[in-house]
N, C-alpha and C. Protein backbone atom coordinates (compact mmCIF):
# COMPACT_ATOMS: atom_id res chain seq x y z
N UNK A 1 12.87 -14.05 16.56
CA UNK A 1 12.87 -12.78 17.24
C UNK A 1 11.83 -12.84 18.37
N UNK A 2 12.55 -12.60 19.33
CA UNK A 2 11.52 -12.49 21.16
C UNK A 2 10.76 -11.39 20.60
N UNK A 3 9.16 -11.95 21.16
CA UNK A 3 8.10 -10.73 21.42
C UNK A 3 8.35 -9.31 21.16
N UNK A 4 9.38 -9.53 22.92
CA UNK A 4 9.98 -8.20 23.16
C UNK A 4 10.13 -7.50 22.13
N UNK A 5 11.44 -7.75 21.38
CA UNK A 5 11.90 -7.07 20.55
C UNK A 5 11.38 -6.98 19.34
N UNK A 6 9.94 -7.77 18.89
CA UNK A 6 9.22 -7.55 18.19
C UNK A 6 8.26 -6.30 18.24
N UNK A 7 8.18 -6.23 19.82
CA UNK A 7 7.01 -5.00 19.87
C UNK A 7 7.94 -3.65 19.94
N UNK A 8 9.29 -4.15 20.61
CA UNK A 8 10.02 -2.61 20.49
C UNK A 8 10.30 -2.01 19.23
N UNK A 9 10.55 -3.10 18.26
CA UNK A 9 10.23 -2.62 16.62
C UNK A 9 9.38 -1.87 16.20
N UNK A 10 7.89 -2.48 16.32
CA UNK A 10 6.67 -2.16 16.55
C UNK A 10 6.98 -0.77 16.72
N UNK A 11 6.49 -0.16 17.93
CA UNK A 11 7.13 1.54 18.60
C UNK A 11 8.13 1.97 17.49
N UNK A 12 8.82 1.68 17.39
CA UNK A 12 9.96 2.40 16.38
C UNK A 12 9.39 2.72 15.51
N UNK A 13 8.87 1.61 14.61
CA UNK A 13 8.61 1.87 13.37
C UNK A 13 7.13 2.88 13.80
N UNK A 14 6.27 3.20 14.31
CA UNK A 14 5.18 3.76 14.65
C UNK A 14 5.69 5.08 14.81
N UNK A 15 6.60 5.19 15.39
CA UNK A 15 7.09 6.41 15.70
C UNK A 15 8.14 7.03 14.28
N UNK A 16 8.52 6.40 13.54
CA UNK A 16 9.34 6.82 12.66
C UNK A 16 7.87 7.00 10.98
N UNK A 17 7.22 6.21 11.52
CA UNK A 17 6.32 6.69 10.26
C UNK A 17 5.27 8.24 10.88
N UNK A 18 5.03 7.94 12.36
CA UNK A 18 4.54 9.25 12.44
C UNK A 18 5.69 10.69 12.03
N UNK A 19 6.69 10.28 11.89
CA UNK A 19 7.37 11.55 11.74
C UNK A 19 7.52 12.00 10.18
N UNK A 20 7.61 11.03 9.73
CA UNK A 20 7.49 10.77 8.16
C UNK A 20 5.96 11.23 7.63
N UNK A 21 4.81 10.93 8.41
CA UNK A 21 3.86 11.82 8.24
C UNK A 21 3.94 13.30 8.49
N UNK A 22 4.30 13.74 9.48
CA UNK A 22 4.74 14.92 10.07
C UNK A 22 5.33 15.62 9.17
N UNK A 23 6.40 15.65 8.40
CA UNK A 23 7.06 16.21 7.36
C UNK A 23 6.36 15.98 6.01
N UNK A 24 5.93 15.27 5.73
CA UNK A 24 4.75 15.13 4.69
C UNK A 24 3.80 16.50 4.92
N UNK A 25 2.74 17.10 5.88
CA UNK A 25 2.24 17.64 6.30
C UNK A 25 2.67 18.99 6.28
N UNK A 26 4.03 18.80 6.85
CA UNK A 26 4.14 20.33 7.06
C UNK A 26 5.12 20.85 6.06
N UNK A 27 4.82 20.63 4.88
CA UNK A 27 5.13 20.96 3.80
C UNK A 27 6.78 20.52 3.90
N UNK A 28 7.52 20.00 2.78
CA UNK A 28 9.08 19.55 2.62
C UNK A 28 9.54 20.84 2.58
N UNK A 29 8.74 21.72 1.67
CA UNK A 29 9.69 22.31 1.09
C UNK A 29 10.27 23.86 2.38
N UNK A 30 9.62 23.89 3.20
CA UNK A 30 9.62 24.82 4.67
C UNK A 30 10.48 24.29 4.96
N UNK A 31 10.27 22.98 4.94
CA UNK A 31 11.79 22.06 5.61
C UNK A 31 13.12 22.24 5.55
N UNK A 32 12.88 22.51 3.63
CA UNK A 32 14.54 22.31 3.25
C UNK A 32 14.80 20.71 2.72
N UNK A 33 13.78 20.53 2.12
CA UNK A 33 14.05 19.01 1.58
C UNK A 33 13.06 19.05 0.12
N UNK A 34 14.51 18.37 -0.93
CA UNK A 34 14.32 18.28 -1.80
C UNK A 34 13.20 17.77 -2.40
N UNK A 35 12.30 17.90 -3.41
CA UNK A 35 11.55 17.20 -3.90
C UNK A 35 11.86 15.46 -3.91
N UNK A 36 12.68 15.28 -4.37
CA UNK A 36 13.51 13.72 -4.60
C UNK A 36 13.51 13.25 -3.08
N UNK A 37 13.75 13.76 -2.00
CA UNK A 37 14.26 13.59 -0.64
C UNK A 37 12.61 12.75 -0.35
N UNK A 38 11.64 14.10 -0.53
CA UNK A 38 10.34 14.06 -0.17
C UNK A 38 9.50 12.90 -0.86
N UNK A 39 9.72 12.11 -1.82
CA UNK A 39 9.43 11.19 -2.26
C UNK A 39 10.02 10.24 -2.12
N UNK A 40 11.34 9.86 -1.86
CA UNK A 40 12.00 8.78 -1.36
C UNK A 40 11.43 8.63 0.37
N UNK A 41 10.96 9.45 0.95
CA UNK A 41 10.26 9.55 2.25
C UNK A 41 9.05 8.53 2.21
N UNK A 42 8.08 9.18 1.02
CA UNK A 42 6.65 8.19 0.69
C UNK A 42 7.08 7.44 0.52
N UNK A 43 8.46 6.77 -0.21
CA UNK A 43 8.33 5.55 -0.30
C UNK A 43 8.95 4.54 0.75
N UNK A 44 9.62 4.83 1.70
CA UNK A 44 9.79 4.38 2.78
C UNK A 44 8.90 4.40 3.91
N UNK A 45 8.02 5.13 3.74
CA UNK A 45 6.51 5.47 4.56
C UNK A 45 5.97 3.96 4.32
N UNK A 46 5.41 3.81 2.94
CA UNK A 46 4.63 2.79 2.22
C UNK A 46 5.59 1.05 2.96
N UNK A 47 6.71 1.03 2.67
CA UNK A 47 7.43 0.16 3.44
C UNK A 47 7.46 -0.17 4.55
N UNK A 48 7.53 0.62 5.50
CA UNK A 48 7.32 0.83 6.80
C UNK A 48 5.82 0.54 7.41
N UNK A 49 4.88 0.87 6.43
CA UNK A 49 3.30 0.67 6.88
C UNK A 49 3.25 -0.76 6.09
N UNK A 50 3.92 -1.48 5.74
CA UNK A 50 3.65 -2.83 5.35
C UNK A 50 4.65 -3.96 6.31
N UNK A 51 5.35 -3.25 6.45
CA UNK A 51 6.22 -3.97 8.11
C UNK A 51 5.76 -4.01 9.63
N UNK A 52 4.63 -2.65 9.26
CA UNK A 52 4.16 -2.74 10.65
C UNK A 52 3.38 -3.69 10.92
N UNK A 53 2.45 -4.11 9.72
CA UNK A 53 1.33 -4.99 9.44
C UNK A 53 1.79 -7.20 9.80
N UNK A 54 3.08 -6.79 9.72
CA UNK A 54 3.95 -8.09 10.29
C UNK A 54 4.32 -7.61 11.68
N UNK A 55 4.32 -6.72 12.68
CA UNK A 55 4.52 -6.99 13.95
C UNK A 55 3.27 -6.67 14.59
N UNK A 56 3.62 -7.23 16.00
CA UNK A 56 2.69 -6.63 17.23
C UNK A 56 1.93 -5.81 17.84
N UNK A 57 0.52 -5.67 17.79
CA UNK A 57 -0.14 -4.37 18.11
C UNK A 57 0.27 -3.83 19.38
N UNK A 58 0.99 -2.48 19.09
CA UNK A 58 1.21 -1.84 20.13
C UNK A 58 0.23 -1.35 21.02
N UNK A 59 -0.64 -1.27 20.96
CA UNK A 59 -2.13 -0.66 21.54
C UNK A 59 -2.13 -1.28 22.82
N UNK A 60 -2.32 -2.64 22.74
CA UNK A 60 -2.90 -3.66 24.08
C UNK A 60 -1.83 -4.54 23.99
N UNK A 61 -2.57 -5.57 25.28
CA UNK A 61 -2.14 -6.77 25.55
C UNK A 61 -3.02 -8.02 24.80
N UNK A 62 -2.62 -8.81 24.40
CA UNK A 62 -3.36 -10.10 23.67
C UNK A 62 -3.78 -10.80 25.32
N UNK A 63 -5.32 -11.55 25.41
CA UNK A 63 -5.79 -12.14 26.57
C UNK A 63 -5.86 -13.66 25.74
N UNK A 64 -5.47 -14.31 24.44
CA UNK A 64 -5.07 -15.17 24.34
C UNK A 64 -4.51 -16.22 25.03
N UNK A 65 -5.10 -17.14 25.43
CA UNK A 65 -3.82 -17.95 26.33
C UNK A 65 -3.17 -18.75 25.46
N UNK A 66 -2.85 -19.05 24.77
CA UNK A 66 -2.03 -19.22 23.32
C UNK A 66 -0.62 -18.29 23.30
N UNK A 67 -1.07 -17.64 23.17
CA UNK A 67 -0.38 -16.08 23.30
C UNK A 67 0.36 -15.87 24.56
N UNK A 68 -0.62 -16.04 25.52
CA UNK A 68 0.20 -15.67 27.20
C UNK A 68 1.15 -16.96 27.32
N UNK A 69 1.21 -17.98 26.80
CA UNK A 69 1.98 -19.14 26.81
C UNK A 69 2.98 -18.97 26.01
N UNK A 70 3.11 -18.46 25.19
CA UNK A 70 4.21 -18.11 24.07
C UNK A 70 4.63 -17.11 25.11
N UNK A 71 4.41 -16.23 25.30
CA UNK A 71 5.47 -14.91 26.11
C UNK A 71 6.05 -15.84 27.28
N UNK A 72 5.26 -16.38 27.64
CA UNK A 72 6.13 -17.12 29.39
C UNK A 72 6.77 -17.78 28.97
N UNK A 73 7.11 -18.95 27.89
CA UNK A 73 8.01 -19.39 27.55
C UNK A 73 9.16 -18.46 26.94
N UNK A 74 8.83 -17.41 26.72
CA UNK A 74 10.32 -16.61 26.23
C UNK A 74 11.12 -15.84 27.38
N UNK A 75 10.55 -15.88 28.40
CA UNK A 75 11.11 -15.67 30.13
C UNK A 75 12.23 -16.67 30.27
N UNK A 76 12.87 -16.11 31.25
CA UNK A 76 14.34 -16.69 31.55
C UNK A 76 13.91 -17.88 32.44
N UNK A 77 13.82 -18.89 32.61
CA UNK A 77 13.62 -19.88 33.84
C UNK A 77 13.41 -19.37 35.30
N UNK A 78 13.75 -17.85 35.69
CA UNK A 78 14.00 -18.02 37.17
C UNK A 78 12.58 -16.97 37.01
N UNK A 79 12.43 -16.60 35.92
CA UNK A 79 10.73 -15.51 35.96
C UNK A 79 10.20 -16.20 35.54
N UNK A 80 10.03 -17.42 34.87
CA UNK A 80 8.86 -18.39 34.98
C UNK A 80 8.63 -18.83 36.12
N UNK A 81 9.33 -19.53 37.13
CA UNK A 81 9.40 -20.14 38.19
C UNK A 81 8.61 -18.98 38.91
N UNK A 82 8.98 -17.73 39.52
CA UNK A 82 8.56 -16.67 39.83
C UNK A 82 7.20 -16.77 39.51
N UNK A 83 6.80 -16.15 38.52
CA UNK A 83 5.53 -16.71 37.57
C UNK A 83 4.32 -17.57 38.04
N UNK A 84 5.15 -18.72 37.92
CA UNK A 84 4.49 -19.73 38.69
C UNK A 84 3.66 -19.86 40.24
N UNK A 85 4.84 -19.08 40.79
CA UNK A 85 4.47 -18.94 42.21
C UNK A 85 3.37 -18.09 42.39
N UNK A 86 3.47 -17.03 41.84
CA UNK A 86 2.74 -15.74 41.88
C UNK A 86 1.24 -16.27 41.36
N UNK A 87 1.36 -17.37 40.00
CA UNK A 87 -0.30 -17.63 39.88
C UNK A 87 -0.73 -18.69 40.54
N UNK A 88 0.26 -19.46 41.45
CA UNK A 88 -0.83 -19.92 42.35
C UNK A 88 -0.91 -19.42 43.88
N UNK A 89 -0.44 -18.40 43.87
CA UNK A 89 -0.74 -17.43 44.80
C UNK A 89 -2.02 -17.25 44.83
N UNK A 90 -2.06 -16.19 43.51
CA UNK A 90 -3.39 -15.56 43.24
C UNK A 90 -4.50 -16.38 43.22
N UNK A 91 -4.39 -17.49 42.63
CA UNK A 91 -5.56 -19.06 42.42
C UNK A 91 -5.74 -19.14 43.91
N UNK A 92 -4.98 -19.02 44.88
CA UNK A 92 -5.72 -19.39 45.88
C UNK A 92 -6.42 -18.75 47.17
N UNK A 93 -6.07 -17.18 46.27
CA UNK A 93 -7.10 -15.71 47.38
C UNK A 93 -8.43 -15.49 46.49
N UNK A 94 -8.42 -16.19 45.02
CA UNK A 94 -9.82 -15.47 44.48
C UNK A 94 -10.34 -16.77 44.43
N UNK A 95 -11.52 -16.42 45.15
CA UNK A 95 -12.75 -17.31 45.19
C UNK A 95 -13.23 -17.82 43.25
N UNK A 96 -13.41 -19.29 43.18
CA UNK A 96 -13.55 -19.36 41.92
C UNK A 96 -14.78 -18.88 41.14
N UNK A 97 -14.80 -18.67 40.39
CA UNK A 97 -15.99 -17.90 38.96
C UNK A 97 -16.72 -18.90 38.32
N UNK A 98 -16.37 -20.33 38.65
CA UNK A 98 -17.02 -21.17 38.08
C UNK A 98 -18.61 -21.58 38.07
């Protein structure tokens, strides 16, 4: 599974457990959901917060270059190439830090 669609998981599932908190909170039973409903919820909550813990922090970007090498290799050939151009573009307007 590409990054990508690792981190768009990521979001999903973040967003589907915040809602699952959300109804937790604001009481089931206002809702209209069964006791049984409301506990089969926690337990897909608990699932969901142990799946998240296997994907991608949505928060940031990893500065890994380990990491930044794994994503550019999952680019199509013509945005690596692109890529390419663009960082030695940049390599050769910034004065080096060395």
């Amino acid at each position: 599974m590409s990054y990508t669609t690792q981190r768009a998981l990521a979001v999903a599932v973040t967003v589907v457990l915040a809602m699952i908190g959300a109804i937790q909170l604001a009481n089931a039973d206002t809702l209209g959901l069964t006791p049984r409903l409301t506990a089969w919820l926690g337990i897909a909550s608990v699932g969901l917060g142990i799946l998240a813990g296997f994907l991608p922090n949505v928060r940031g970007r990893a500065t890994d270059p380990q990491f930044l090498a794994d994503r550019i290799s999952e680019l199509p050939a013509e945005d690596r190439r692109r890529l390419a151009s663009e960082m030695a573009d940049r390599a050769e307007q910034e004065p080096d830090h060395a």
